[in-house]
C-alpha atoms as a PDB file:
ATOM      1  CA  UNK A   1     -16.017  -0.983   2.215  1.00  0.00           C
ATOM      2  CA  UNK A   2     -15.913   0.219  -1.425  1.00  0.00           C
ATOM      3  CA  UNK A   3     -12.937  -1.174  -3.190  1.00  0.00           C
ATOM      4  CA  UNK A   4     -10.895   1.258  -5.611  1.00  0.00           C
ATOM      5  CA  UNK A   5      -9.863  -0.542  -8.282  1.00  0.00           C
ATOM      6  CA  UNK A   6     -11.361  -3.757  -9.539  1.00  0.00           C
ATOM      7  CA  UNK A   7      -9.801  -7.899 -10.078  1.00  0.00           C
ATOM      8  CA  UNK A   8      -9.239  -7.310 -13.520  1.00  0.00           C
ATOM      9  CA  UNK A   9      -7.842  -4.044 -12.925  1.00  0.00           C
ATOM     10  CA  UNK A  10      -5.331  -6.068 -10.608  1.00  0.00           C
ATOM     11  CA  UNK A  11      -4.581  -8.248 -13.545  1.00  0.00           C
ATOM     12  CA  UNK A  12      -4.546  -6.671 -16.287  1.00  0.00           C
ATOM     13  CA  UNK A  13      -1.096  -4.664 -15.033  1.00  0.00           C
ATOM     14  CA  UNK A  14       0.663  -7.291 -13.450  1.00  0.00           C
ATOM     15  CA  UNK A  15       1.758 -10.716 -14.198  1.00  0.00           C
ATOM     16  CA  UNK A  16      -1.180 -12.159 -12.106  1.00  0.00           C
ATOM     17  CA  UNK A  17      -2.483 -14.704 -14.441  1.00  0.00           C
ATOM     18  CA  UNK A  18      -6.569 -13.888 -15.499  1.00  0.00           C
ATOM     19  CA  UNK A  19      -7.167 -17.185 -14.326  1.00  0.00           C
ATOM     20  CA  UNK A  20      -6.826 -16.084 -10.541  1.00  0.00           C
ATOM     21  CA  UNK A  21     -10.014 -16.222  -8.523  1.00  0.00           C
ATOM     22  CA  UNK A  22     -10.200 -12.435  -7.219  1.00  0.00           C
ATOM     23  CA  UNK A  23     -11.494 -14.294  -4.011  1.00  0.00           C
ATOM     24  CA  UNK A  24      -8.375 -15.209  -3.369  1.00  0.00           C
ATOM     25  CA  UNK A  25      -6.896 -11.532  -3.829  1.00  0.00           C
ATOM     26  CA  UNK A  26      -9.269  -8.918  -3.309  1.00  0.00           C
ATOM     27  CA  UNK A  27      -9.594  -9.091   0.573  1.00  0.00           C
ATOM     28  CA  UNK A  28      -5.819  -7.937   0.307  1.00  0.00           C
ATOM     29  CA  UNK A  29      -7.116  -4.767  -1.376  1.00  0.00           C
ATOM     30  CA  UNK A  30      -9.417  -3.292   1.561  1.00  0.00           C
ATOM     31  CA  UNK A  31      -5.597  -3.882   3.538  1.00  0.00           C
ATOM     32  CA  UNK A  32      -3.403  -2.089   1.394  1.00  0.00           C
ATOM     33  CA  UNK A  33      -6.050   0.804   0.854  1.00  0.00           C
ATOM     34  CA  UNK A  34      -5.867   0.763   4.887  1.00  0.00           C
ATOM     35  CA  UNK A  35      -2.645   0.261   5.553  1.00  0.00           C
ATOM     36  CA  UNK A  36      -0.960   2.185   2.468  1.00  0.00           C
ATOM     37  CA  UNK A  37      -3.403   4.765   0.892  1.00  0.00           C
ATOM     38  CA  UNK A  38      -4.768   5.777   3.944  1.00  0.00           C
ATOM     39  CA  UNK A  39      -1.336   6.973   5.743  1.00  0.00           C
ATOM     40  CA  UNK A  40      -0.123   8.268   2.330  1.00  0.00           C
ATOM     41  CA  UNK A  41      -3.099  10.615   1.620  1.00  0.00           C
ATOM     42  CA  UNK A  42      -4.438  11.419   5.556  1.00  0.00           C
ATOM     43  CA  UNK A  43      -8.014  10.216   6.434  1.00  0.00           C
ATOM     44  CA  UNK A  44      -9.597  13.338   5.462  1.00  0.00           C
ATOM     45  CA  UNK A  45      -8.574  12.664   1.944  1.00  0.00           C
ATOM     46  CA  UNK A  46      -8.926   9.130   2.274  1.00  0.00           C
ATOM     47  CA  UNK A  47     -12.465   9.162   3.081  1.00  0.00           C
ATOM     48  CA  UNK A  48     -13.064  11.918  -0.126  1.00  0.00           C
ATOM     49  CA  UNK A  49     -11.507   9.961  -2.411  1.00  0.00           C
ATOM     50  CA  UNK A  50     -13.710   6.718  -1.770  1.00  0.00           C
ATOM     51  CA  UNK A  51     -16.829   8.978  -0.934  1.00  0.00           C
ATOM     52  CA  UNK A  52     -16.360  10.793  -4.453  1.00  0.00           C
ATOM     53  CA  UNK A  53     -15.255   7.235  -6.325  1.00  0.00           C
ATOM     54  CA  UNK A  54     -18.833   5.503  -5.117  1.00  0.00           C
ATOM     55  CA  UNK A  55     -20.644   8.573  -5.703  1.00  0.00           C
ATOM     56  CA  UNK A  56     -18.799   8.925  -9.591  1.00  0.00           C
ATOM     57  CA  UNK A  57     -18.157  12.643  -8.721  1.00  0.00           C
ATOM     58  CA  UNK A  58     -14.476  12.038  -8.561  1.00  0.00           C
ATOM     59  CA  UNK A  59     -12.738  15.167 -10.681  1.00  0.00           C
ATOM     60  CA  UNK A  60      -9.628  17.362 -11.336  1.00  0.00           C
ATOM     61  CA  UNK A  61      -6.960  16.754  -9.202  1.00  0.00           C
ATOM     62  CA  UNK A  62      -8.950  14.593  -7.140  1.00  0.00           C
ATOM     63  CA  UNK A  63      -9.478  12.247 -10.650  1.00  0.00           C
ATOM     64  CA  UNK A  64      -5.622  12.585 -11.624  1.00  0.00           C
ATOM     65  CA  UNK A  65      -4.302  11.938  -8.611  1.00  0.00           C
ATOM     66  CA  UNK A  66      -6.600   8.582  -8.821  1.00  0.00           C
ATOM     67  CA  UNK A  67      -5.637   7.644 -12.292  1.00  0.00           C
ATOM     68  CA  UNK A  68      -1.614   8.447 -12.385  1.00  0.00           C
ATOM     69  CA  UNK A  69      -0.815   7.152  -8.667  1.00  0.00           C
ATOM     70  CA  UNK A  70      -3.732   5.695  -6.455  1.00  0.00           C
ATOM     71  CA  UNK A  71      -4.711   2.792  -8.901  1.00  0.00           C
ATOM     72  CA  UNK A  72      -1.297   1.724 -10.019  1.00  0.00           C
ATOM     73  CA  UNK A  73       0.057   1.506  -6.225  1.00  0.00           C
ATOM     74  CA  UNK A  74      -3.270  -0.550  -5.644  1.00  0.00           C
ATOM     75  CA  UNK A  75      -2.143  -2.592  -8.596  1.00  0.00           C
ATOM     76  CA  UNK A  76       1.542  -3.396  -7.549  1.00  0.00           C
ATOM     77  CA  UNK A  77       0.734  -3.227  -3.660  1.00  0.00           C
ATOM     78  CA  UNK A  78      -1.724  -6.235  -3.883  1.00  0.00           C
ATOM     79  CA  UNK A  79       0.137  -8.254  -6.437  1.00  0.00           C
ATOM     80  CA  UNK A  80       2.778  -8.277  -4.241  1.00  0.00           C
ATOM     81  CA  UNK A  81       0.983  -9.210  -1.260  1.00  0.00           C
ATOM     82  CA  UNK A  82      -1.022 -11.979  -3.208  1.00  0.00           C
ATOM     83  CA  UNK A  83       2.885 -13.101  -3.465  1.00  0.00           C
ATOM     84  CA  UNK A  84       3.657 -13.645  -0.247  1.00  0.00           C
ATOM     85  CA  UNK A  85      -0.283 -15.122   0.925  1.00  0.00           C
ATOM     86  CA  UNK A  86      -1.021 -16.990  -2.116  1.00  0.00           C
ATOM     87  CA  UNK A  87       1.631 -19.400  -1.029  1.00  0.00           C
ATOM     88  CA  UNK A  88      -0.590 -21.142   1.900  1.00  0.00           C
ATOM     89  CA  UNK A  89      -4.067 -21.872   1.754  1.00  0.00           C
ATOM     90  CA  UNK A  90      -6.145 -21.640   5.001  1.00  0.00           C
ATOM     91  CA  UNK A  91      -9.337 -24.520   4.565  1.00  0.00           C
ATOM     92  CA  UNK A  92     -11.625 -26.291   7.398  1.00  0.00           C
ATOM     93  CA  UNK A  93      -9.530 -29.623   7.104  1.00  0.00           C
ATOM     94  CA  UNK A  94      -5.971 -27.350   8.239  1.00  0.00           C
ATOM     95  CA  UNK A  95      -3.305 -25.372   6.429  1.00  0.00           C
ATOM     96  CA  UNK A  96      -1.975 -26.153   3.256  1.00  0.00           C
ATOM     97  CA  UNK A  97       1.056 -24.981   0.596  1.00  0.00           C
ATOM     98  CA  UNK A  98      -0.359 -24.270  -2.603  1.00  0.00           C
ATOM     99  CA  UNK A  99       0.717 -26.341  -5.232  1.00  0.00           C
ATOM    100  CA  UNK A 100      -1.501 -27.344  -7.704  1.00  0.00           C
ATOM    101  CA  UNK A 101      -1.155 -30.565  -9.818  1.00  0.00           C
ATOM    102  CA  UNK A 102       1.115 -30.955 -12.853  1.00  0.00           C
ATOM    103  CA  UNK A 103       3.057 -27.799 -11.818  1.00  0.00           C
ATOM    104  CA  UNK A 104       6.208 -27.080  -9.805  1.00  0.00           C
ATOM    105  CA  UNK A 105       5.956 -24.651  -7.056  1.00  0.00           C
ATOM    106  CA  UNK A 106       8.252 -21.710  -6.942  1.00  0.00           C
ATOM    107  CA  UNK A 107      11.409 -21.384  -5.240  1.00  0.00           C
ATOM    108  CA  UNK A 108      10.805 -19.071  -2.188  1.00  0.00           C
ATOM    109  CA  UNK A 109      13.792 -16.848  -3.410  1.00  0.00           C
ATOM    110  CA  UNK A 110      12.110 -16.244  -6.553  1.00  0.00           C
ATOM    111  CA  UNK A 111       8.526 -15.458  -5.162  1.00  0.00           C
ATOM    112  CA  UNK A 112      10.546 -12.681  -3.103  1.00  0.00           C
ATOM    113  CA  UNK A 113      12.043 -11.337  -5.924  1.00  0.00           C
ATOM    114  CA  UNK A 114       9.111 -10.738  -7.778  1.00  0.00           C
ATOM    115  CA  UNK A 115       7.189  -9.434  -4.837  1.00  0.00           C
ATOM    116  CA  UNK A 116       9.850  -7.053  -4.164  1.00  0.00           C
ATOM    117  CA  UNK A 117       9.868  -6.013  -7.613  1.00  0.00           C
ATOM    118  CA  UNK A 118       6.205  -5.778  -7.211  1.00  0.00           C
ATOM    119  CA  UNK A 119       6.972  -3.555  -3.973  1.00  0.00           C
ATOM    120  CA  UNK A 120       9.321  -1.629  -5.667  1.00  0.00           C
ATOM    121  CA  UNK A 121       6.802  -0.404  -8.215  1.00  0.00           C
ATOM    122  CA  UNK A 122       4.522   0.237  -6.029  1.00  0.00           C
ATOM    123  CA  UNK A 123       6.322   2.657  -4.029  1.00  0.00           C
ATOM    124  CA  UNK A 124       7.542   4.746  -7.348  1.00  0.00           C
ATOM    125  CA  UNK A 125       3.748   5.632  -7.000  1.00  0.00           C
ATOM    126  CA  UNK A 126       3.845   6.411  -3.881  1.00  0.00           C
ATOM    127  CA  UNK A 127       6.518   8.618  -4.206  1.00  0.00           C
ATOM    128  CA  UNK A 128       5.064  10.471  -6.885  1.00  0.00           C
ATOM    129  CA  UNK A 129       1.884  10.631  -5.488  1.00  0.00           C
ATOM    130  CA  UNK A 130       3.191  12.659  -2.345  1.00  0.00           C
ATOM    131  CA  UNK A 131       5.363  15.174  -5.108  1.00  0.00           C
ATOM    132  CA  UNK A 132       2.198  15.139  -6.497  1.00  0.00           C
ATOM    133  CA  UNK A 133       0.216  16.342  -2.935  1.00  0.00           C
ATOM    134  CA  UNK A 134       2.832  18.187  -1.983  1.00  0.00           C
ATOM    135  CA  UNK A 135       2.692  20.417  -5.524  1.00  0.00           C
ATOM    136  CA  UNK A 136      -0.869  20.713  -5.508  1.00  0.00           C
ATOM    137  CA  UNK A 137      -3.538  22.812  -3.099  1.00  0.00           C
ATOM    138  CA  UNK A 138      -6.019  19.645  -1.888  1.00  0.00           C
ATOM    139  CA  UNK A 139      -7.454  20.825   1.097  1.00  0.00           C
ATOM    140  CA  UNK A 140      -8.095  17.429   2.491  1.00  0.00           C
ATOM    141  CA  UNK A 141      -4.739  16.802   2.502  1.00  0.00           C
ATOM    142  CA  UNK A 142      -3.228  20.651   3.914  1.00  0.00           C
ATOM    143  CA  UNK A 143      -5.791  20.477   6.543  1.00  0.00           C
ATOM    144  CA  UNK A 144      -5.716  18.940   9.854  1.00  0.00           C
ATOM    145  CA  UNK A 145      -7.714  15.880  10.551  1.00  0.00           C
ATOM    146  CA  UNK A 146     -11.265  15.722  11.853  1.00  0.00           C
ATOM    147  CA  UNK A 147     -10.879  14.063  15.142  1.00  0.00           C
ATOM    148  CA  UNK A 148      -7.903  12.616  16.883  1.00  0.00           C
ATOM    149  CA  UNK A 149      -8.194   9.152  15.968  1.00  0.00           C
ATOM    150  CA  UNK A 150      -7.957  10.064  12.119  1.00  0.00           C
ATOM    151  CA  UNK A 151      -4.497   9.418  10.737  1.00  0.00           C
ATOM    152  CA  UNK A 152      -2.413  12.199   9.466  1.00  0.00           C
ATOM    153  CA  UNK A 153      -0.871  12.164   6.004  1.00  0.00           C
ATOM    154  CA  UNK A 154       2.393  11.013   6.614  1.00  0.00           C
ATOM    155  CA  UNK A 155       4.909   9.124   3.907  1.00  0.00           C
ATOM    156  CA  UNK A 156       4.809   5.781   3.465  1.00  0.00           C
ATOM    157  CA  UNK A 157       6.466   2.920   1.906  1.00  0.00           C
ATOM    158  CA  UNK A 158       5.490  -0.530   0.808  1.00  0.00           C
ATOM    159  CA  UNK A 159       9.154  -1.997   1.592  1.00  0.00           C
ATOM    160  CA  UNK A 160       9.741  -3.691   4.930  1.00  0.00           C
ATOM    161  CA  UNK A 161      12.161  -3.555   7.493  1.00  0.00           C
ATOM    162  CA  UNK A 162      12.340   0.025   9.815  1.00  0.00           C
ATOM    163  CA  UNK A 163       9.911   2.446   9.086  1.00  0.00           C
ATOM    164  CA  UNK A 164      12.231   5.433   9.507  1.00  0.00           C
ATOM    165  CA  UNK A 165       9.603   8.105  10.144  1.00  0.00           C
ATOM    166  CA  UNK A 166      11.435  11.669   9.423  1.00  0.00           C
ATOM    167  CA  UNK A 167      10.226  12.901  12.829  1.00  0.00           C
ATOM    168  CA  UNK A 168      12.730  10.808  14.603  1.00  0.00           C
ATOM    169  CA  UNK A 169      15.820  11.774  12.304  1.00  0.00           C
ATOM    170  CA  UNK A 170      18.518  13.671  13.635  1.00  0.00           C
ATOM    171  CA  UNK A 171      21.501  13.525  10.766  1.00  0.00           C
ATOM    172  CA  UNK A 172      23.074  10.397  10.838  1.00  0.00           C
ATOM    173  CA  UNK A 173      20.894   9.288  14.038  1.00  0.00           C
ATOM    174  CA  UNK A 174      18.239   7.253  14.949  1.00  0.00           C
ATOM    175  CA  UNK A 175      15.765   7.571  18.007  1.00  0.00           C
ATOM    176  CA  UNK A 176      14.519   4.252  19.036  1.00  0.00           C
ATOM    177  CA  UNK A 177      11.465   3.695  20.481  1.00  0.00           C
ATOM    178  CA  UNK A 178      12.614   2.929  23.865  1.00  0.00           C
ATOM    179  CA  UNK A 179      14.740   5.957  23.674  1.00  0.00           C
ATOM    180  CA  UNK A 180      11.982   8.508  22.450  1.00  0.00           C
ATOM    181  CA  UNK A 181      11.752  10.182  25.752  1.00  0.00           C
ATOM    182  CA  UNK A 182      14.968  10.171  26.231  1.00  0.00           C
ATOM    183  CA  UNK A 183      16.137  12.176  23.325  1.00  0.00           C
ATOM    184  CA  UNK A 184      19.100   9.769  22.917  1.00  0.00           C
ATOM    185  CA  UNK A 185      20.074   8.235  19.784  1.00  0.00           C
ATOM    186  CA  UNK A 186      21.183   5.754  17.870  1.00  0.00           C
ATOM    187  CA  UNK A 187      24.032   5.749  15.416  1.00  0.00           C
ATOM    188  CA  UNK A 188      22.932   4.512  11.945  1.00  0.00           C
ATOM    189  CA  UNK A 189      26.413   4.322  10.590  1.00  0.00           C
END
């Protein structure tokens, strides 16, 4: 898997400290450019963008939309889930809270509130990033998918809670999943 953006990257524009082994971070970067880029930009794109970042061929829109909104929702996306697994540590002798000597380990609260600031960041990108699709011609992204297993380009969002898809909006409704078939909804309000 070719990674998009590298540790220091990471680092260098958030408050991770530059003492941070990127073994303990950059796993989470193959998961966000799975779970976030890919839905954002459509697999089609997806698999241009990383084909024309190993190759070095990335350029015009391709390159801007890379620098301006793909690296700095990498950036926030995996700071702020380095928040929320750097907190337990996974070794052969069991599972363990972090908490290394001489220090005080943070409040919960206040690891949340940084992450969701981290979050919050992170989808600004986004948001601009599908503006930024939806202004420009990028075939990869206009096009429909290769096969039927390929995801389509659809908006995402780094927060959590209900992922409130705009396919299953109906004013001031909600279709649950259960209800889907049904056509019946649910009152947000």
């Amino acid at each position: 898997m070719t990674y998009l953006i590298t540790s220091q990257e990471i680092k260098d524009n958030t408050s991770m400290g530059g003492n941070v082994d990127p073994d303990k971070f950059m796993h989470l970067l193959l998961d966000v450019q799975v779970l976030i880029l890919e839905p954002t930009l459509g697999t089609k794109l997806y698999d241009k963008i990383i084909a024309d970042f190993a190759g070095d061929t990335l350029a015009g829109d391709y390159l801007e939309m890379y620098t301006n909104y793909i690296r700095p929702v990498l950036w926030h996306s995996v700071y702020a889930q380095y928040l929320r697994d750097g907190i337990v540590l996974a070794k052969n002798t069991g599972i363990y809270e972090n908490s290394p000597e001489n220090a005080t380990v943070s409040d919960i609260e206040n690891i949340k509130y940084v992450e969701k600031g981290a979050r919050s960041k992170a989808d600004v990108y986004l948001e601009r990033l599908q503006r930024y699709l939806c202004d420009k011609n990028i075939p990869e992204y206009n096009s429909s998918q290769d096969n039927s297993y390929d995801i389509d380009p659809s908006e995402t969002s780094t927060r959590s809670g209900w992922y409130l898809d705009g396919k299953n909006y109906a004013r001031k409704y909600y279709r649950s999943v259960a209800d889907l078939n049904s056509g019946d909804y649910l009152e947000l309000e």
